[in-house]
C-alpha atoms as a PDB file:
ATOM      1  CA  UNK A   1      32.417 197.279 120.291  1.00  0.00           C
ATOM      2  CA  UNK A   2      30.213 195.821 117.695  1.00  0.00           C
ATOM      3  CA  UNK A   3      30.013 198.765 116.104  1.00  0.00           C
ATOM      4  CA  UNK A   4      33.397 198.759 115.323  1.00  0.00           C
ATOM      5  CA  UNK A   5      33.550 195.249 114.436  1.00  0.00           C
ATOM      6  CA  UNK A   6      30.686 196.011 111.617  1.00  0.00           C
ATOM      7  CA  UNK A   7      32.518 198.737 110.598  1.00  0.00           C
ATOM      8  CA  UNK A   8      35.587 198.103 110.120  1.00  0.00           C
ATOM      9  CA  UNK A   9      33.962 194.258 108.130  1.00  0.00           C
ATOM     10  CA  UNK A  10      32.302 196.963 106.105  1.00  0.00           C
ATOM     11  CA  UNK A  11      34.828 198.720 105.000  1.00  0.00           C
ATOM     12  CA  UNK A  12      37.092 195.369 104.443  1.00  0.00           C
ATOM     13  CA  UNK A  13      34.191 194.436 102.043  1.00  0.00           C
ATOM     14  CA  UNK A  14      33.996 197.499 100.013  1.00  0.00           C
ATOM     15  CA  UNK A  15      38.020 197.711  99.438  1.00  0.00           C
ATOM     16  CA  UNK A  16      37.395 193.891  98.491  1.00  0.00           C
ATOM     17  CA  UNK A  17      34.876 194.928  95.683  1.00  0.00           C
ATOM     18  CA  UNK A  18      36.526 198.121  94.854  1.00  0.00           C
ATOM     19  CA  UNK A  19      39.607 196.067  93.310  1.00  0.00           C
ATOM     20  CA  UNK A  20      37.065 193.489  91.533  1.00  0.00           C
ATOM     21  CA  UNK A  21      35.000 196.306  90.193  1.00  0.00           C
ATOM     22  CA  UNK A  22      38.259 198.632  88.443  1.00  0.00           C
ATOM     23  CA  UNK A  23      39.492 196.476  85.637  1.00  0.00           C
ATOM     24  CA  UNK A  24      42.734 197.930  83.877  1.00  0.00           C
ATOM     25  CA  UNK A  25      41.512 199.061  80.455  1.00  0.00           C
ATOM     26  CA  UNK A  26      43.924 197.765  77.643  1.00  0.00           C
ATOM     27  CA  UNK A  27      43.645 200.789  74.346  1.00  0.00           C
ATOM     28  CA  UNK A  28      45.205 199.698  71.072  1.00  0.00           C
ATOM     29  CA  UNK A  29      45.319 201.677  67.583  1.00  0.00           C
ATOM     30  CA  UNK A  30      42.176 200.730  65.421  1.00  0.00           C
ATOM     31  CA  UNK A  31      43.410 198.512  62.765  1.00  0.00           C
ATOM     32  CA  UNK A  32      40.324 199.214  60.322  1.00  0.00           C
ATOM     33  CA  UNK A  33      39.784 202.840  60.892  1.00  0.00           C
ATOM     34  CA  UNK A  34      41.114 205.236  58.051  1.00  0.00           C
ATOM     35  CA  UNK A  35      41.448 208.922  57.907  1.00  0.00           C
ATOM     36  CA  UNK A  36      41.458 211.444  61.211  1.00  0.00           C
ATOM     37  CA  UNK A  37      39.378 210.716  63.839  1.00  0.00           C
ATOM     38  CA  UNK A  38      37.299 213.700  64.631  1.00  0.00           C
ATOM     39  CA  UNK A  39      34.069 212.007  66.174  1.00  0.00           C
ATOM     40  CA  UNK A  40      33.913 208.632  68.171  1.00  0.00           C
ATOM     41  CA  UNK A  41      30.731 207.340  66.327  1.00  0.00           C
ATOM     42  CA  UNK A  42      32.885 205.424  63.353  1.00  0.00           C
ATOM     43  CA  UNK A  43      35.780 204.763  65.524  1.00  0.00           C
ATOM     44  CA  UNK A  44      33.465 202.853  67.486  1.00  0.00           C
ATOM     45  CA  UNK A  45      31.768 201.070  65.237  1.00  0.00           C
ATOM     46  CA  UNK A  46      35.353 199.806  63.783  1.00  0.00           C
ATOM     47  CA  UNK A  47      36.089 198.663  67.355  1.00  0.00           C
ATOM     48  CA  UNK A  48      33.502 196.667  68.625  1.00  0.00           C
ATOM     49  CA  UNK A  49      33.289 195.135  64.633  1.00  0.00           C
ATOM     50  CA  UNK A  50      36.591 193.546  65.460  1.00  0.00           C
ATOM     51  CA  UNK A  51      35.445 192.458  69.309  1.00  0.00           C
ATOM     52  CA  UNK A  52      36.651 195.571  71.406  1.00  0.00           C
ATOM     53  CA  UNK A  53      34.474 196.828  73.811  1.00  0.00           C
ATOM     54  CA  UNK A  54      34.777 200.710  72.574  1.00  0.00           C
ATOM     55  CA  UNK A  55      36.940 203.368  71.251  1.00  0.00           C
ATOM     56  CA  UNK A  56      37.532 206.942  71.966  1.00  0.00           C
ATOM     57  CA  UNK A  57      39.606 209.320  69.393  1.00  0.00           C
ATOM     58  CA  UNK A  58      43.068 210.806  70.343  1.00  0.00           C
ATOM     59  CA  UNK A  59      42.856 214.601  70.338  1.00  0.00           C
ATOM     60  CA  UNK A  60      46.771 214.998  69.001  1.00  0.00           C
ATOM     61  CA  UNK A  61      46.707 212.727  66.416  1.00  0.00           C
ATOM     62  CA  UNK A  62      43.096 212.162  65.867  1.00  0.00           C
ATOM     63  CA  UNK A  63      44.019 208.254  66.020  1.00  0.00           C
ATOM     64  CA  UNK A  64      40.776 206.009  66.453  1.00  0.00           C
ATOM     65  CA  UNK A  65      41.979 203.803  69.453  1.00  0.00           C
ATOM     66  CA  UNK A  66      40.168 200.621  70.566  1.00  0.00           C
ATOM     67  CA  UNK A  67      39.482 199.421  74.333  1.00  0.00           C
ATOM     68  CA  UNK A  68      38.997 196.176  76.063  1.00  0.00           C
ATOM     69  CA  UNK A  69      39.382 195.100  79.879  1.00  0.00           C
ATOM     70  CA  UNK A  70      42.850 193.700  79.647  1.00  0.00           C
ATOM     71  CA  UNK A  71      42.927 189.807  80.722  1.00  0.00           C
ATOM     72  CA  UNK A  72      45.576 188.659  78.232  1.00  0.00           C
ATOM     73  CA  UNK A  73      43.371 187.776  75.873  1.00  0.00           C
ATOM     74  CA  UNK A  74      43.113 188.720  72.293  1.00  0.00           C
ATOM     75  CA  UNK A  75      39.734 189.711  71.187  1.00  0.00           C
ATOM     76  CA  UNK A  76      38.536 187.222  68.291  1.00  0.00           C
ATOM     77  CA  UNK A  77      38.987 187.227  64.612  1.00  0.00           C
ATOM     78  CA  UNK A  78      35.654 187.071  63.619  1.00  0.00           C
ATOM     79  CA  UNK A  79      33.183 190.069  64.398  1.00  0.00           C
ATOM     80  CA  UNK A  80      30.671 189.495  67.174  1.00  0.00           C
ATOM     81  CA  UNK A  81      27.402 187.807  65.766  1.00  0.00           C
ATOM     82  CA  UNK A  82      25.116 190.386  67.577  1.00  0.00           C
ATOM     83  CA  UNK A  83      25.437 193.677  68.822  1.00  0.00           C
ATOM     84  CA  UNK A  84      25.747 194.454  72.395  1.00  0.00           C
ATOM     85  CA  UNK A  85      22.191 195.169  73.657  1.00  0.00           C
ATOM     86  CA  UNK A  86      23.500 198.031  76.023  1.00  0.00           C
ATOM     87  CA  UNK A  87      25.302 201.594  74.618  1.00  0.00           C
ATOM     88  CA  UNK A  88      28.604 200.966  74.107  1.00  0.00           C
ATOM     89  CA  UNK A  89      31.180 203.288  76.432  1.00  0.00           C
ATOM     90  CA  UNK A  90      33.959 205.174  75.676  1.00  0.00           C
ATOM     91  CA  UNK A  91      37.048 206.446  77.827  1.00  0.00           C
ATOM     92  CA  UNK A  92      39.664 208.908  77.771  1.00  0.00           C
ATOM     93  CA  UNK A  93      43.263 208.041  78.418  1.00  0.00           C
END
Protein backbone atom coordinates (compact mmCIF):
# COMPACT_ATOMS: atom_id res chain seq x y z
CA UNK A 1 0.00 0.00 0.00
CA UNK A 2 2.73 2.44 0.54
CA UNK A 3 4.15 1.62 -2.39
CA UNK A 4 1.45 2.82 -4.22
CA UNK A 5 0.98 5.81 -2.23
CA UNK A 6 4.83 6.83 -3.14
CA UNK A 7 4.16 6.11 -6.44
CA UNK A 8 1.50 7.45 -7.52
CA UNK A 9 2.99 11.13 -5.15
CA UNK A 10 5.84 10.51 -7.54
CA UNK A 11 4.39 10.62 -10.47
CA UNK A 12 1.93 13.66 -9.29
CA UNK A 13 5.31 15.49 -8.73
CA UNK A 14 6.92 14.90 -11.99
CA UNK A 15 3.61 15.93 -14.13
CA UNK A 16 3.80 19.03 -11.62
CA UNK A 17 7.39 19.92 -12.88
CA UNK A 18 6.90 18.72 -16.33
CA UNK A 19 4.38 21.77 -16.97
CA UNK A 20 6.85 24.29 -15.03
CA UNK A 21 9.80 23.03 -16.95
CA UNK A 22 8.08 23.37 -20.95
CA UNK A 23 7.70 27.06 -21.45
CA UNK A 24 5.82 27.99 -24.81
CA UNK A 25 8.53 29.50 -27.01
CA UNK A 26 7.27 32.86 -28.62
CA UNK A 27 9.47 33.21 -32.51
CA UNK A 28 9.20 36.60 -34.17
CA UNK A 29 10.92 37.85 -37.58
CA UNK A 30 14.41 39.47 -36.78
CA UNK A 31 13.96 43.09 -37.15
CA UNK A 32 17.84 43.83 -37.72
CA UNK A 33 18.81 40.92 -39.81
CA UNK A 34 19.27 41.66 -43.66
CA UNK A 35 19.76 39.39 -46.55
CA UNK A 36 18.91 35.32 -46.56
CA UNK A 37 19.54 33.51 -43.72
CA UNK A 38 21.66 30.57 -44.58
CA UNK A 39 23.57 29.97 -41.17
CA UNK A 40 22.22 30.71 -37.56
CA UNK A 41 25.55 32.31 -36.32
CA UNK A 42 24.47 36.14 -37.46
CA UNK A 43 20.87 35.54 -36.99
CA UNK A 44 21.75 34.94 -33.56
CA UNK A 45 23.83 37.44 -32.81
CA UNK A 46 20.97 40.00 -34.18
CA UNK A 47 18.63 38.29 -31.69
CA UNK A 48 20.02 38.20 -28.47
CA UNK A 49 21.54 42.08 -29.47
CA UNK A 50 17.94 43.14 -29.24
CA UNK A 51 17.17 40.85 -25.85
CA UNK A 52 15.86 37.49 -27.45
CA UNK A 53 17.07 34.50 -26.13
CA UNK A 54 18.08 32.90 -29.75
CA UNK A 55 17.22 32.51 -33.30
CA UNK A 56 17.11 29.74 -35.74
CA UNK A 57 16.79 30.43 -39.74
CA UNK A 58 13.61 29.40 -41.73
CA UNK A 59 14.56 26.86 -44.40
CA UNK A 60 11.70 28.30 -47.04
CA UNK A 61 12.36 31.67 -46.80
CA UNK A 62 15.69 31.77 -45.19
CA UNK A 63 14.02 34.41 -42.66
CA UNK A 64 16.29 34.97 -39.45
CA UNK A 65 13.55 34.47 -36.70
CA UNK A 66 14.08 35.42 -33.03
CA UNK A 67 12.91 33.34 -29.80
CA UNK A 68 11.99 34.14 -26.30
CA UNK A 69 9.87 32.14 -23.58
CA UNK A 70 6.60 33.88 -24.13
CA UNK A 71 5.32 35.68 -20.75
CA UNK A 72 3.74 38.75 -22.39
CA UNK A 73 6.50 40.63 -22.13
CA UNK A 74 8.38 42.57 -24.68
CA UNK A 75 12.04 42.09 -24.61
CA UNK A 76 13.79 45.62 -23.90
CA UNK A 77 14.89 48.38 -26.12
CA UNK A 78 18.24 48.58 -25.17
CA UNK A 79 20.72 45.58 -25.89
CA UNK A 80 21.71 43.47 -22.90
CA UNK A 81 24.86 45.00 -21.10
CA UNK A 82 26.67 41.55 -21.02
CA UNK A 83 26.53 38.53 -22.85
CA UNK A 84 24.95 35.48 -21.58
CA UNK A 85 27.74 33.42 -19.92
CA UNK A 86 26.18 30.06 -21.24
CA UNK A 87 25.86 29.06 -25.34
CA UNK A 88 23.00 30.46 -26.53
CA UNK A 89 20.22 27.72 -28.00
CA UNK A 90 18.43 27.54 -30.94
CA UNK A 91 15.05 25.71 -31.96
CA UNK A 92 13.23 24.61 -34.85
CA UNK A 93 9.59 25.38 -35.36
Amino acid sequence: METKIASTVLVLLLLTLDGVAAAKMCHDPSQTFRGLCGHPTNCIACCTNKGYTGGYCTTVRHKCMCTKACGGESPPDDPPSAMPASPVTTTRA
